[in-house]
Protein backbone atom coordinates (compact mmCIF):
# COMPACT_ATOMS: atom_id res chain seq x y z
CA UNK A 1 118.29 105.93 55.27
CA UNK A 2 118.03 102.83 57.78
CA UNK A 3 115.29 102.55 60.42
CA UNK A 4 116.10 104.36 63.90
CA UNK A 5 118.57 107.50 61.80
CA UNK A 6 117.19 110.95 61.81
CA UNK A 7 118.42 113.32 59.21
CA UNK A 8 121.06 115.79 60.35
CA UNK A 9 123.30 115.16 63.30
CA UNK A 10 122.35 114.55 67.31
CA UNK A 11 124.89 114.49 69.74
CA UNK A 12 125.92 111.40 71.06
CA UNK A 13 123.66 109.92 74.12
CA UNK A 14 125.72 110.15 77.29
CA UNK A 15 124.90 107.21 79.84
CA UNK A 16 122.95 108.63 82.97
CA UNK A 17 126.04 108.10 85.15
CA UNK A 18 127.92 110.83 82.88
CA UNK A 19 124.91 112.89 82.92
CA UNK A 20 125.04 112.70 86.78
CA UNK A 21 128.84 113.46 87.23
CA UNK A 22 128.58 116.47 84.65
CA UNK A 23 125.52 118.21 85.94
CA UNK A 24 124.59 117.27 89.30
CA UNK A 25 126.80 120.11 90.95
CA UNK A 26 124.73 122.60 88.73
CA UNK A 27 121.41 121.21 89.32
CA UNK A 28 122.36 120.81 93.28
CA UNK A 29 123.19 124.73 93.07
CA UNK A 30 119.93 125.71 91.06
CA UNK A 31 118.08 123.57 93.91
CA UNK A 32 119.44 124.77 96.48
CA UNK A 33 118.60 128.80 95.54
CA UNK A 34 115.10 127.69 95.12
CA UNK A 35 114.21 125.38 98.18
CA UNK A 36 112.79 126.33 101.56
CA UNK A 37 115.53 123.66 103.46
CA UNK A 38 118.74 122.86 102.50
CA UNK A 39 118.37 119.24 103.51
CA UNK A 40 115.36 118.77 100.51
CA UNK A 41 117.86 119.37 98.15
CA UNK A 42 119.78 115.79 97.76
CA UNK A 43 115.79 114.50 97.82
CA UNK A 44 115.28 116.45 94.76
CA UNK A 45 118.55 116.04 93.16
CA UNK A 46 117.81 112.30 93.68
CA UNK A 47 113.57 112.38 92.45
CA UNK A 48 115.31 114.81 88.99
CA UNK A 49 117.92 112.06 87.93
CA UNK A 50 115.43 109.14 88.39
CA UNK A 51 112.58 111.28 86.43
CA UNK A 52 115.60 111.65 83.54
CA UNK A 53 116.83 108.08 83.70
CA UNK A 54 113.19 107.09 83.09
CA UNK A 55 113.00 109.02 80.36
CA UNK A 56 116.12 108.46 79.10
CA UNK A 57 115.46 104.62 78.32
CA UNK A 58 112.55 105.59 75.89
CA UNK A 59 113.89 105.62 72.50
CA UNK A 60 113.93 109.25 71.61
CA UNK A 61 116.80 111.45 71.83
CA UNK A 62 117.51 114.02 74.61
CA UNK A 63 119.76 116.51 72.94
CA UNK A 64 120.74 118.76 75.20
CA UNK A 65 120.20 117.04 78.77
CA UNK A 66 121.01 120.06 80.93
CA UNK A 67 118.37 121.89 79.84
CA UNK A 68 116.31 118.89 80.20
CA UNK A 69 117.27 118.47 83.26
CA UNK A 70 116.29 121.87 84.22
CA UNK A 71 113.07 121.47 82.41
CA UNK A 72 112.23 118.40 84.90
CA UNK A 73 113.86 120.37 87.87
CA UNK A 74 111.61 123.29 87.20
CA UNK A 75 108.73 121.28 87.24
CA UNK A 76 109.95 119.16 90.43
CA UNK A 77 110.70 122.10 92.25
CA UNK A 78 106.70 123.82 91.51
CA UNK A 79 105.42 120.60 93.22
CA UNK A 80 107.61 120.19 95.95
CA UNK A 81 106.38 124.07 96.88
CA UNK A 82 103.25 123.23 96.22
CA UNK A 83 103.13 120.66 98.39
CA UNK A 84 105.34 122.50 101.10
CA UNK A 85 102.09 125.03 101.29
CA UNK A 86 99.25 122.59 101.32
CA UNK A 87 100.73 120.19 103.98
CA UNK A 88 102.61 122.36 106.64
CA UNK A 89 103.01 119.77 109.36
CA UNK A 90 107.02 118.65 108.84
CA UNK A 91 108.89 116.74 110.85
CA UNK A 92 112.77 118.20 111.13
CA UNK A 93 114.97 115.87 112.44
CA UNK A 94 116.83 119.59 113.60
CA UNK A 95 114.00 120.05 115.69
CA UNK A 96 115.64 119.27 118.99
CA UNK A 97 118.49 120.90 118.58
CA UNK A 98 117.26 124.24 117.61
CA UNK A 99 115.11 124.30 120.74
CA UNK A 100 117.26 123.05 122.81
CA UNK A 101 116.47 119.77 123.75
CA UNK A 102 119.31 117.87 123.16
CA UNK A 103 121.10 116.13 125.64
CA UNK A 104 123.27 117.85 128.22
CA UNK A 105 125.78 116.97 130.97
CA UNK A 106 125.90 119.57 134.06
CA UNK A 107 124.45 120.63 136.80
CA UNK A 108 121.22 119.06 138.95
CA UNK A 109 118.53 121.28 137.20
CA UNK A 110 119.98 120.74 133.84
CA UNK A 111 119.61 117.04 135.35
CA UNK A 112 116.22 117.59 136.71
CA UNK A 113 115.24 118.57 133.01
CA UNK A 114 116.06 116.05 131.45
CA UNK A 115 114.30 113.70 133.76
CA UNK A 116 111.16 115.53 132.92
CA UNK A 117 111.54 115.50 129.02
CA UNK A 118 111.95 112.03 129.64
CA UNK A 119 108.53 112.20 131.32
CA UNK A 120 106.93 113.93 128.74
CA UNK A 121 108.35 111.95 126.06
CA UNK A 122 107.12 108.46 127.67
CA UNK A 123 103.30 110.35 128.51
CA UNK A 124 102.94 111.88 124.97
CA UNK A 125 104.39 108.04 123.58
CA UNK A 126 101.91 106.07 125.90
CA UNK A 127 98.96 109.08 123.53
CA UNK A 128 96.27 107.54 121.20
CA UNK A 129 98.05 108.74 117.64
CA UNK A 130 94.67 111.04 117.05
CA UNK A 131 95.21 112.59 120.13
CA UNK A 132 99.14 113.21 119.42
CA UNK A 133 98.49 114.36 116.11
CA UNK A 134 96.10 117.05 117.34
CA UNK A 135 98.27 118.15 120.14
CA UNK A 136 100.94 118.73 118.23
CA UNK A 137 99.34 120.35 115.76
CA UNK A 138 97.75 122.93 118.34
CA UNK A 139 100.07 123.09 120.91
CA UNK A 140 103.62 121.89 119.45
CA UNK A 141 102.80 123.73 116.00
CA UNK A 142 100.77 126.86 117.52
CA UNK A 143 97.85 126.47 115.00
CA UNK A 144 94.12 127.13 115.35
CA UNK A 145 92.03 124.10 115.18
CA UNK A 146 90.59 125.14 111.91
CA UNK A 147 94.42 125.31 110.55
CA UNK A 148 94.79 121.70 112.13
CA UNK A 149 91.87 120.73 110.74
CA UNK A 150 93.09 121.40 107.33
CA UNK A 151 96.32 120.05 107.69
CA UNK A 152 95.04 116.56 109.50
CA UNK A 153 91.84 115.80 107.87
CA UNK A 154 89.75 115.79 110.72
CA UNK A 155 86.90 118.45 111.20
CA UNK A 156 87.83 121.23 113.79
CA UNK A 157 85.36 119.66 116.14
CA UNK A 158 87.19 116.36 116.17
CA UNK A 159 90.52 118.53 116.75
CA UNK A 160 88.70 120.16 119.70
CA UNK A 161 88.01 116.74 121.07
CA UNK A 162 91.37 115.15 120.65
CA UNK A 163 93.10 118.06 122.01
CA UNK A 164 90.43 118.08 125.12
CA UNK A 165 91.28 114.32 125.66
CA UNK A 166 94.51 114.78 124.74
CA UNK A 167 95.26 117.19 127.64
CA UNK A 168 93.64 115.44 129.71
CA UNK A 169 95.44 111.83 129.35
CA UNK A 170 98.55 113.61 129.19
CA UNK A 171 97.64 115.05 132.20
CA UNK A 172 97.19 111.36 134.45
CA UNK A 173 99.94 109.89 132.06
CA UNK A 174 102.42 112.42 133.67
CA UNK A 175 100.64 112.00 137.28
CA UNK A 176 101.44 108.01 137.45
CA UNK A 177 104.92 108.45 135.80
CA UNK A 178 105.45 110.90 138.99
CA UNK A 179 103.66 108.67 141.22
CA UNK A 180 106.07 105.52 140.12
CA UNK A 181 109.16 107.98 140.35
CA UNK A 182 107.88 108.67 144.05
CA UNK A 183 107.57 105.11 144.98
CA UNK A 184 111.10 104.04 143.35
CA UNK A 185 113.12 107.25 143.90
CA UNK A 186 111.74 107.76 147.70
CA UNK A 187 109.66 111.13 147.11
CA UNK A 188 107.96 112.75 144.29
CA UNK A 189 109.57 114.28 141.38
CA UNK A 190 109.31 117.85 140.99
């Protein structure tokens, strides 16, 4: 027997571009039963193929890669969760549109609204990043400051301080944005 055969017969390597075009609609619908958010789902699809291609140019044989590929997606999917749990702080490019906040055309209030989002969007842009972290985490995410704590790194006194300072620079950030508005537009914004 010559170097590199192995007794008996293996099926025939397929190149990872087959492997991709036969099984990525089946490993797209196991994903996609198992994930929190739809949108993770190409991410993982993506992070499976790239574990397989790595391991397909080693020299040993993957026999049967479907169920290798679940094998990998089994393990990719524990430590997505995993991670999911231990860091809770996401940022959803939906966001905004669930709540609400995208843009409208309309009436004066709707108007009015959108010219204080603006505000608040140019105050919470002008925040130290500490103090926008903590904010969000408290206020935009509803967590205690022990729960912040954990998911930022800083102690819960620190999140205390940053959301105390926070407020507070927020606070004069929006009161000379309104000032300025008053001097340009003629009369304070409401």
């Amino acid at each position: 027997m010559a170097a590199g055969e192995s007794k008996g017969k293996s099926a025939p390597a397929l190149p990872a571009k087959a492997v991709y075009d036969r099984y990525a609609a089946s490993l797209s619908r196991y994903l996609a039963r198992r994930v929190r958010r739809p949108e993770d789902v190409d991410d993982l699809t993506q992070e499976i193929f790239e574990l397989f291609v790595r391991r397909k140019n080693r020299t040993e044989v993957v026999r049967n890669p479907l169920a290798y590929l679940f094998r990998i997606a089994f393990h990719v999917v524990g430590t997505a969760l995993a991670d999911e749990e231990r860091n809770p702080v996401v940022f959803d490019s939906q966001l905004p549109q669930e709540t609400g906040l995208e843009t409208r055309s309309g009436s004066n209030e709707e108007a009015e609204e959108l010219v204080v989002q603006e505000d608040v969007r140019g105050a919470l842009a002008q925040l130290p990043e500490n103090y926008l972290i903590a904010l969000m985490l408290v206020e935009g995410q509803g967590m205690s400051y022990k729960e912040a704590s954990r998911a930022s790194g800083f102690t819960p006194s620190t999140i205390a301080t940053y959301v105390m300072h926070g407020r507070a620079a927020l606070k004069l950030a929006l009161e000379g944005r309104r000032m300025s508005g008053a001097k340009a537009g003629g009369g304070p914004r409401k």
